[in-house]
PDB file of N, CA and C in Angstrom:
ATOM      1  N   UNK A   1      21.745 -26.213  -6.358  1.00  0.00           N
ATOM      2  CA  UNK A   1      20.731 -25.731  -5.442  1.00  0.00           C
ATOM      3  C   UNK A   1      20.845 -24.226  -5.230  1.00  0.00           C
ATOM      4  N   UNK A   2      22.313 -23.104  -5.009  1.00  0.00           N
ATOM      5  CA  UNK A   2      22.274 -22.522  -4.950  1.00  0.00           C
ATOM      6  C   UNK A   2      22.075 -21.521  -6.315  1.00  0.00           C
ATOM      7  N   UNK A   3      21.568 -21.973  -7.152  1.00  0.00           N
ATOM      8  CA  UNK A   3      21.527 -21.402  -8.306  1.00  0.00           C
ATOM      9  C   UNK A   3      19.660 -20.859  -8.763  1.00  0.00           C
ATOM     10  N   UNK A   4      19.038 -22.203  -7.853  1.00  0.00           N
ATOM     11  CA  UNK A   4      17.791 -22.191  -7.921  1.00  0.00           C
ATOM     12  C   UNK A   4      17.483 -21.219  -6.732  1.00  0.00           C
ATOM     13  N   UNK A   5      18.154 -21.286  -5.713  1.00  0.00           N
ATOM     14  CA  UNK A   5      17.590 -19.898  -4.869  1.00  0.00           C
ATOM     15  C   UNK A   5      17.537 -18.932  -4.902  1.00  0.00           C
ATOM     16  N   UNK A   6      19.071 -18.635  -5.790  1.00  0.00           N
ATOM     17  CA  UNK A   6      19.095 -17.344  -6.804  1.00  0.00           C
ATOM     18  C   UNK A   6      18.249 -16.925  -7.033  1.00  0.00           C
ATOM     19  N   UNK A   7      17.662 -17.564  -8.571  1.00  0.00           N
ATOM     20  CA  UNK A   7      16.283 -17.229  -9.153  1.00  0.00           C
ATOM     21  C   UNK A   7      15.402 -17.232  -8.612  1.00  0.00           C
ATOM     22  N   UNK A   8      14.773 -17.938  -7.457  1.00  0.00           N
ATOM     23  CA  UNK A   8      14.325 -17.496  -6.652  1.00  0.00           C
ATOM     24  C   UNK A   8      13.822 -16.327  -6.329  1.00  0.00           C
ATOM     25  N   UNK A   9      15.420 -16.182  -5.508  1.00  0.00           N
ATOM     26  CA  UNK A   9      15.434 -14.722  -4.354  1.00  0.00           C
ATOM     27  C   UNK A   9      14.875 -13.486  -5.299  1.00  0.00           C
ATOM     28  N   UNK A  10      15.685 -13.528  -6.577  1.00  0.00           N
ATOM     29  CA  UNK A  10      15.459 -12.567  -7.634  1.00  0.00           C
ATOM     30  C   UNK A  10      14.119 -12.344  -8.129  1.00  0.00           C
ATOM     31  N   UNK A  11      13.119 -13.133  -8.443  1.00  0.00           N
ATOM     32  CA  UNK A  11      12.368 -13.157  -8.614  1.00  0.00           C
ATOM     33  C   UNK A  11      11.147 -12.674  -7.847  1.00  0.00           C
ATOM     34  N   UNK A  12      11.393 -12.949  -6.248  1.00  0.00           N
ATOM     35  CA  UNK A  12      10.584 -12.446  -5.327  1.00  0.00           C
ATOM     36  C   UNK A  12      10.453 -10.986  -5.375  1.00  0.00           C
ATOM     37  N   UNK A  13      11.920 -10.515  -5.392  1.00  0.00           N
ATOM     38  CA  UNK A  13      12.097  -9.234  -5.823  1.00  0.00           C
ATOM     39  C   UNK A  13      11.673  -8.281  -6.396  1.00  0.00           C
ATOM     40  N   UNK A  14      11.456  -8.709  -7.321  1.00  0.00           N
ATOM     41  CA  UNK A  14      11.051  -7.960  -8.731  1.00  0.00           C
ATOM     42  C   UNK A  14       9.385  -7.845  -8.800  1.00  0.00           C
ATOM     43  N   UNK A  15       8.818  -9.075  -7.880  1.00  0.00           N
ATOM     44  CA  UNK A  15       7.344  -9.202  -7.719  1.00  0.00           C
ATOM     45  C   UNK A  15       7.108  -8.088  -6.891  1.00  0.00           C
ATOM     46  N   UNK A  16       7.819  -7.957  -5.517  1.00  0.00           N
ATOM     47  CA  UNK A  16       7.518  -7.211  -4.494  1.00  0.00           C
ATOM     48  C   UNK A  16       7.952  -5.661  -4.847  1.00  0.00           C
ATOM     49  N   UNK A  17       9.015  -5.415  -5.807  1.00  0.00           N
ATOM     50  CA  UNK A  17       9.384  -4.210  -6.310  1.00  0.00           C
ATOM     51  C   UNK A  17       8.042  -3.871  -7.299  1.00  0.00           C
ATOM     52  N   UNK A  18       7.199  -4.617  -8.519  1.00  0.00           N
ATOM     53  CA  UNK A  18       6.522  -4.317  -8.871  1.00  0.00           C
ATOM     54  C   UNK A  18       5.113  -3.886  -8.049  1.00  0.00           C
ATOM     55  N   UNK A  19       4.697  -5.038  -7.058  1.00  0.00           N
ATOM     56  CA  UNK A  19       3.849  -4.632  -6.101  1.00  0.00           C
ATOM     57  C   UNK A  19       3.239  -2.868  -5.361  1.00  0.00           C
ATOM     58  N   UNK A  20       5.098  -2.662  -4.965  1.00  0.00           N
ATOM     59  CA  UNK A  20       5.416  -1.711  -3.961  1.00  0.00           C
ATOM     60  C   UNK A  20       5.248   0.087  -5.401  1.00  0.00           C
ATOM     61  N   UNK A  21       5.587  -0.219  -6.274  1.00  0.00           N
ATOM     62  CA  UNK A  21       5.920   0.833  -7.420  1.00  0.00           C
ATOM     63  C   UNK A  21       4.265   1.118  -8.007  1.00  0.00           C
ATOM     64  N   UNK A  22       3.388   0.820  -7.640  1.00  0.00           N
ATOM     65  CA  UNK A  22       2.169   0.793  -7.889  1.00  0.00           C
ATOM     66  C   UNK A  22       2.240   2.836  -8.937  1.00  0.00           C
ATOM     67  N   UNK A  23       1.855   2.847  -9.531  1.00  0.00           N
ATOM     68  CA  UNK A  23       1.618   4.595  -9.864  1.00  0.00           C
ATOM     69  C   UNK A  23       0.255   4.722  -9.015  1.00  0.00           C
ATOM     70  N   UNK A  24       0.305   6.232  -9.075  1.00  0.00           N
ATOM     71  CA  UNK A  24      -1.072   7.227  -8.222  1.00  0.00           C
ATOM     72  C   UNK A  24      -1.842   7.494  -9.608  1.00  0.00           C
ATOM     73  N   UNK A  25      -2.752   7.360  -9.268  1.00  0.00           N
ATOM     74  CA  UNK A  25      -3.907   7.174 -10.627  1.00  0.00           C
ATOM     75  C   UNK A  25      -4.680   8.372  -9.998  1.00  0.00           C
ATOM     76  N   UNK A  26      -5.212   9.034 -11.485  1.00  0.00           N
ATOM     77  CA  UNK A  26      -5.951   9.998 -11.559  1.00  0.00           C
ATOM     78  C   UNK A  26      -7.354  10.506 -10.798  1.00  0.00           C
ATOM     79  N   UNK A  27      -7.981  11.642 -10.584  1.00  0.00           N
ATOM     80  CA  UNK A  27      -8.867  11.809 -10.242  1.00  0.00           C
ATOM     81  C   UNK A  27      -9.978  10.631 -10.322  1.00  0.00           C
ATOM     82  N   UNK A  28     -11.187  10.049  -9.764  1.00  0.00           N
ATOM     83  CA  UNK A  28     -12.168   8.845 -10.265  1.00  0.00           C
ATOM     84  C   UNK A  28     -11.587   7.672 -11.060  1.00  0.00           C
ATOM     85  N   UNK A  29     -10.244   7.592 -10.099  1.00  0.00           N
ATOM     86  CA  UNK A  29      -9.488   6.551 -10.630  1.00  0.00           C
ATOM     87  C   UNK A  29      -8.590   5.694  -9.999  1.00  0.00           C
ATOM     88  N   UNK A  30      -8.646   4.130 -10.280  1.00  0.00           N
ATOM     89  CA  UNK A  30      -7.729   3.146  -9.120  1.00  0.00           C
ATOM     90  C   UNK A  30      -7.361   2.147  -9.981  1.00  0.00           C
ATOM     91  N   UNK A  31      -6.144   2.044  -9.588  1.00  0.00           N
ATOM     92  CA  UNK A  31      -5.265   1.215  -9.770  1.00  0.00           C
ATOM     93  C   UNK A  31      -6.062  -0.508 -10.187  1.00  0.00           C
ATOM     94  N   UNK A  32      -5.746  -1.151 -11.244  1.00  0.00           N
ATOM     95  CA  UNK A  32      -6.173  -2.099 -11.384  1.00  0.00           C
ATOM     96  C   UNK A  32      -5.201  -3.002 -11.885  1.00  0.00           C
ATOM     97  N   UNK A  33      -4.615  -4.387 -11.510  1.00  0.00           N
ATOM     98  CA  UNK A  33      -3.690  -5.290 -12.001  1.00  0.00           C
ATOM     99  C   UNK A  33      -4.505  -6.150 -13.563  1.00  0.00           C
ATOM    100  N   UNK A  34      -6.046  -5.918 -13.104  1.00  0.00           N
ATOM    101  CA  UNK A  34      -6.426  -7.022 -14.246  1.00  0.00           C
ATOM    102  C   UNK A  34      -7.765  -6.303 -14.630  1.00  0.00           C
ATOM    103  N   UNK A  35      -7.751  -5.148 -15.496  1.00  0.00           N
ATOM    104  CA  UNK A  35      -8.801  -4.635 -15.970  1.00  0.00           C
ATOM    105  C   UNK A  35      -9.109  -4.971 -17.448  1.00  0.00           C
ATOM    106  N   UNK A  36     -10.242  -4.213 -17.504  1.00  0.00           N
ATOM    107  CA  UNK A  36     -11.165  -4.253 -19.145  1.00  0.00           C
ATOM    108  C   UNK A  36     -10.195  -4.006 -20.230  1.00  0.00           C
ATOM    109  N   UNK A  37      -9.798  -4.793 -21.270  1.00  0.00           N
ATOM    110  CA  UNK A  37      -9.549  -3.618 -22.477  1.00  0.00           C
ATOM    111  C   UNK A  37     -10.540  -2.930 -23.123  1.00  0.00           C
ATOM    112  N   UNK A  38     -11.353  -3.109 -22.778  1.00  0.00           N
ATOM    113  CA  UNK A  38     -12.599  -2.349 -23.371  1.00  0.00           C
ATOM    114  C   UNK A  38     -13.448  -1.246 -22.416  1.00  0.00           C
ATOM    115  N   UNK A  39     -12.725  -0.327 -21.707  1.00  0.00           N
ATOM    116  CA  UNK A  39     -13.191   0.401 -20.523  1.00  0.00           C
ATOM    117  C   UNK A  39     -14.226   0.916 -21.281  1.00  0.00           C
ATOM    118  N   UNK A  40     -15.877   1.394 -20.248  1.00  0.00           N
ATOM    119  CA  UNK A  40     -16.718   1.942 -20.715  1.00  0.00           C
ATOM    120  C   UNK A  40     -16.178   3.592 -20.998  1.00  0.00           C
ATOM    121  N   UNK A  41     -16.453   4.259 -22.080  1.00  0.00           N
ATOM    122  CA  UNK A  41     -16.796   6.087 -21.979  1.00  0.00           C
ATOM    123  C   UNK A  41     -17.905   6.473 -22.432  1.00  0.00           C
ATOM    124  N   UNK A  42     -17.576   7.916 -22.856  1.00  0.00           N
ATOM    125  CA  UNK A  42     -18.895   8.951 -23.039  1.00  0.00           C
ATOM    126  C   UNK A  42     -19.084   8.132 -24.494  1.00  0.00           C
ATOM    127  N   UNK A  43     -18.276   7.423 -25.439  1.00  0.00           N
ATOM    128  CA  UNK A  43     -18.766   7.299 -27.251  1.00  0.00           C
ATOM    129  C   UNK A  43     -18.936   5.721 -26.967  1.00  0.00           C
ATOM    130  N   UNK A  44     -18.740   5.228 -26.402  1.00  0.00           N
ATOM    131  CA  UNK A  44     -19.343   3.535 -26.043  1.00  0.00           C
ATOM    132  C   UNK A  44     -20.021   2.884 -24.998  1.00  0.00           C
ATOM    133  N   UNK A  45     -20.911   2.041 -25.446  1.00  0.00           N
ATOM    134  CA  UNK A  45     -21.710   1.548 -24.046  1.00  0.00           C
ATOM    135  C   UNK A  45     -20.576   0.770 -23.145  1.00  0.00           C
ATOM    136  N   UNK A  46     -20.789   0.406 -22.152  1.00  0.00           N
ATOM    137  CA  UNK A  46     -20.416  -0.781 -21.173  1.00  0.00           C
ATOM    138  C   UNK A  46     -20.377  -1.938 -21.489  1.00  0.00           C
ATOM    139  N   UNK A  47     -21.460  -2.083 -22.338  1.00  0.00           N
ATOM    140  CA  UNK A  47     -21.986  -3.695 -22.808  1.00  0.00           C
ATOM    141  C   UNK A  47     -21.469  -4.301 -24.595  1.00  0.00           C
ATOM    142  N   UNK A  48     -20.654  -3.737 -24.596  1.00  0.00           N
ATOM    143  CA  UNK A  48     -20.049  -4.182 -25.748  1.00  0.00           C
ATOM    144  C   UNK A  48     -19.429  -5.170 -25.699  1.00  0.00           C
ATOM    145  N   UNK A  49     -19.477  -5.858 -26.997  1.00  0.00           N
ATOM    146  CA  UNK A  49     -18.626  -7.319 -26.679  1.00  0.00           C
ATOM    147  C   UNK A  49     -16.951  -6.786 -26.715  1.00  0.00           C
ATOM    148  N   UNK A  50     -16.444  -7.194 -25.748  1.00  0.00           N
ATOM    149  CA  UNK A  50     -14.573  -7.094 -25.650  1.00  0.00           C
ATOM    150  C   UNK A  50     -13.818  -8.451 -25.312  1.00  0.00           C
ATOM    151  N   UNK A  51     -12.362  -8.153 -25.413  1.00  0.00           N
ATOM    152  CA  UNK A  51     -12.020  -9.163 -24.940  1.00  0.00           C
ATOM    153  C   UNK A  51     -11.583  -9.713 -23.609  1.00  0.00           C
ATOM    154  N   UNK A  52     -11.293 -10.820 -23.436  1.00  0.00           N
ATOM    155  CA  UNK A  52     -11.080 -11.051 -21.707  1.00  0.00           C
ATOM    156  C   UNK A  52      -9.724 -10.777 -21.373  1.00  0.00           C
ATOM    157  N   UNK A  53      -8.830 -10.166 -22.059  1.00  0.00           N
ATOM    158  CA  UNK A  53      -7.466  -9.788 -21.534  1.00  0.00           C
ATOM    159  C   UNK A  53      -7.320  -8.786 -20.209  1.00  0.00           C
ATOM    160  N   UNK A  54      -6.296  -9.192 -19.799  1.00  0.00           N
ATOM    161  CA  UNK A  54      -5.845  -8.177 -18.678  1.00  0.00           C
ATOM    162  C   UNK A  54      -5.280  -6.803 -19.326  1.00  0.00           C
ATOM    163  N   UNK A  55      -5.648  -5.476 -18.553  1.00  0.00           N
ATOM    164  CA  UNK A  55      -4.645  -4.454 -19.029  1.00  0.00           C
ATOM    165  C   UNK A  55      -4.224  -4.008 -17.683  1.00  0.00           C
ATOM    166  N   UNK A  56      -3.259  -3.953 -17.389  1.00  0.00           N
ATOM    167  CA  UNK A  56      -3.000  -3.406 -15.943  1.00  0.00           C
ATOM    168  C   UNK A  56      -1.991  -1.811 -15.935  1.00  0.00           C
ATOM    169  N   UNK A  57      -3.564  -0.930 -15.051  1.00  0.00           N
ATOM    170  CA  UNK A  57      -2.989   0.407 -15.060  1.00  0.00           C
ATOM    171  C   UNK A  57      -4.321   0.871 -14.106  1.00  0.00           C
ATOM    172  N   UNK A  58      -4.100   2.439 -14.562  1.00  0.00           N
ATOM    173  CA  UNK A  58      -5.194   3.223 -13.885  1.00  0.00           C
ATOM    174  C   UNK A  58      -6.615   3.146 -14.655  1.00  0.00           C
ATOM    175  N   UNK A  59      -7.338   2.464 -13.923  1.00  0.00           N
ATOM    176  CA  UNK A  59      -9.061   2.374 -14.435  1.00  0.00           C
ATOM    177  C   UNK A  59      -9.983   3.093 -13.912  1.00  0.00           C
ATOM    178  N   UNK A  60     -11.088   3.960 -14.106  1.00  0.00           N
ATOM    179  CA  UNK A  60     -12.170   4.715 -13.838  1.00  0.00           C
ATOM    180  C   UNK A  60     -13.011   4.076 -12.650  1.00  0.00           C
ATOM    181  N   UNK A  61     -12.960   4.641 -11.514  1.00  0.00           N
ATOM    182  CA  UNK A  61     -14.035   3.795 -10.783  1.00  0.00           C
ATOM    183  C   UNK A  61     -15.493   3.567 -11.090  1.00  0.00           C
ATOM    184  N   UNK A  62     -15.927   2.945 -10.281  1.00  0.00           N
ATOM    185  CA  UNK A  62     -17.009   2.139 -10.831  1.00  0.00           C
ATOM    186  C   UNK A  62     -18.326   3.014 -10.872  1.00  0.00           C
ATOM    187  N   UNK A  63     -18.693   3.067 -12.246  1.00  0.00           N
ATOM    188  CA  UNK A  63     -19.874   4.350 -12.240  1.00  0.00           C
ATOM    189  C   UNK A  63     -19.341   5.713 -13.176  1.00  0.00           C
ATOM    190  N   UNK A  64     -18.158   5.313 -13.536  1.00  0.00           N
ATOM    191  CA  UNK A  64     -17.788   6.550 -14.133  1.00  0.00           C
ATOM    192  C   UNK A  64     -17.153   6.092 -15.516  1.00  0.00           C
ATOM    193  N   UNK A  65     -17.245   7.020 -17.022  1.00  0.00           N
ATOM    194  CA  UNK A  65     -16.571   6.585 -18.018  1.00  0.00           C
ATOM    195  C   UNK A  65     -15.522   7.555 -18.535  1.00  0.00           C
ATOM    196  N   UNK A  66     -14.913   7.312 -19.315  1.00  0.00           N
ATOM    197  CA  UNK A  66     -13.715   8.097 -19.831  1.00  0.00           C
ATOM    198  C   UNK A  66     -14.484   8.749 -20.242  1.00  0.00           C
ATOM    199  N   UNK A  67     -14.180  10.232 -20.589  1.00  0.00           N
ATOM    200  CA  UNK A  67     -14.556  11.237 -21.736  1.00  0.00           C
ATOM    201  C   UNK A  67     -13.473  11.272 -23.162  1.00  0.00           C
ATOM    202  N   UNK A  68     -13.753  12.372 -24.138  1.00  0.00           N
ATOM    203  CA  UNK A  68     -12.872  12.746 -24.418  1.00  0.00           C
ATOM    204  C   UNK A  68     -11.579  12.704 -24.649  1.00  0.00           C
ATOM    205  N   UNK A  69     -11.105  13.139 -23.147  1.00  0.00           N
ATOM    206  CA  UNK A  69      -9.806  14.034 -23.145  1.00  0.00           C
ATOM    207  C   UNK A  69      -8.901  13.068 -22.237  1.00  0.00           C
ATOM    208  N   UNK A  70      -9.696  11.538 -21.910  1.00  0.00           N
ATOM    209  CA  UNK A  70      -8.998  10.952 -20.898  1.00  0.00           C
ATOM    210  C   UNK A  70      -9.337  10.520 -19.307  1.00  0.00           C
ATOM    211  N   UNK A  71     -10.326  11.791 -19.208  1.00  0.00           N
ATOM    212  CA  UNK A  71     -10.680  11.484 -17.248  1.00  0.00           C
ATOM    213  C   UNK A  71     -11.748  11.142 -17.638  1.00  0.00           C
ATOM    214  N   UNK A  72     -11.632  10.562 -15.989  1.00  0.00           N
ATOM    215  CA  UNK A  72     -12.914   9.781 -15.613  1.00  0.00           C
ATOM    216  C   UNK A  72     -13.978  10.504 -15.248  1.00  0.00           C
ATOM    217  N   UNK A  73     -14.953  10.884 -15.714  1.00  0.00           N
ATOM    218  CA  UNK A  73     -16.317  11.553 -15.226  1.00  0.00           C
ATOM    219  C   UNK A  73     -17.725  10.727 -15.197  1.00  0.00           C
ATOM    220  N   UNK A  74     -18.679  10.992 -14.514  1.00  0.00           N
ATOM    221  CA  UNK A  74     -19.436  10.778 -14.202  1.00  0.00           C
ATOM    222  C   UNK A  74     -20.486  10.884 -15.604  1.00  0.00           C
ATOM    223  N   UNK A  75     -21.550  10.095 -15.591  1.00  0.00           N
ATOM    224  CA  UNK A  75     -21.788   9.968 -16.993  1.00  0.00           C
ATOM    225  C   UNK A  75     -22.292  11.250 -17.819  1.00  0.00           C
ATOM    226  N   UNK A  76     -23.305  11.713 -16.775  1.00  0.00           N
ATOM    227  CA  UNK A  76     -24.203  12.869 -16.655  1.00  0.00           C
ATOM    228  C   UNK A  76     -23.013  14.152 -17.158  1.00  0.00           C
ATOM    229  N   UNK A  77     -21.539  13.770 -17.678  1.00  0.00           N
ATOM    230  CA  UNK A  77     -20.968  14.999 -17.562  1.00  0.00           C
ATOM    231  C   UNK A  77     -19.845  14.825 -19.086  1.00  0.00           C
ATOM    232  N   UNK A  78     -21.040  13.801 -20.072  1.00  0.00           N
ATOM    233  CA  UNK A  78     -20.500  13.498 -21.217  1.00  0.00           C
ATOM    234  C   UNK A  78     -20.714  14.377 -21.937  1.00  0.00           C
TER     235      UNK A  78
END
């Protein structure tokens, strides 16, 4: 029994350490646990077929696509 609480305890841990460690995401940008692999930018539509996987990181808020160079801008600024 005390072996299973272990893993347990440990486990909670590591959830709440990942939770708490969140990174600060970029300008027109938030944190997402279960985003697009197929984020919209300036050289692809939105509506492309992708797949349903999770990528978890910093994603473009909503209304804005990658450019280029990486940031998130507004479309009008492709």
């Amino acid at each position: 029994m005390s072996r299973v609480s272990f893993v347990l305890f440990v486990m909670i841990g590591m959830l709440c350490s990942t939770i708490i460690a969140q990174p600060q995401c970029g300008r027109n940008q938030v944190w997402n646990s279960c985003g697009s692999a197929c984020p919209p930018s300036c050289n692809s539509p939105s509506n492309k077929i992708c797949t349903l996987q999770c990528v978890i990181g910093c994603q473009c808020r909503s209304g804005y696509v990658l450019n280029s160079s990486g940031e998130c801008v507004h479309p009008s600024q492709c």
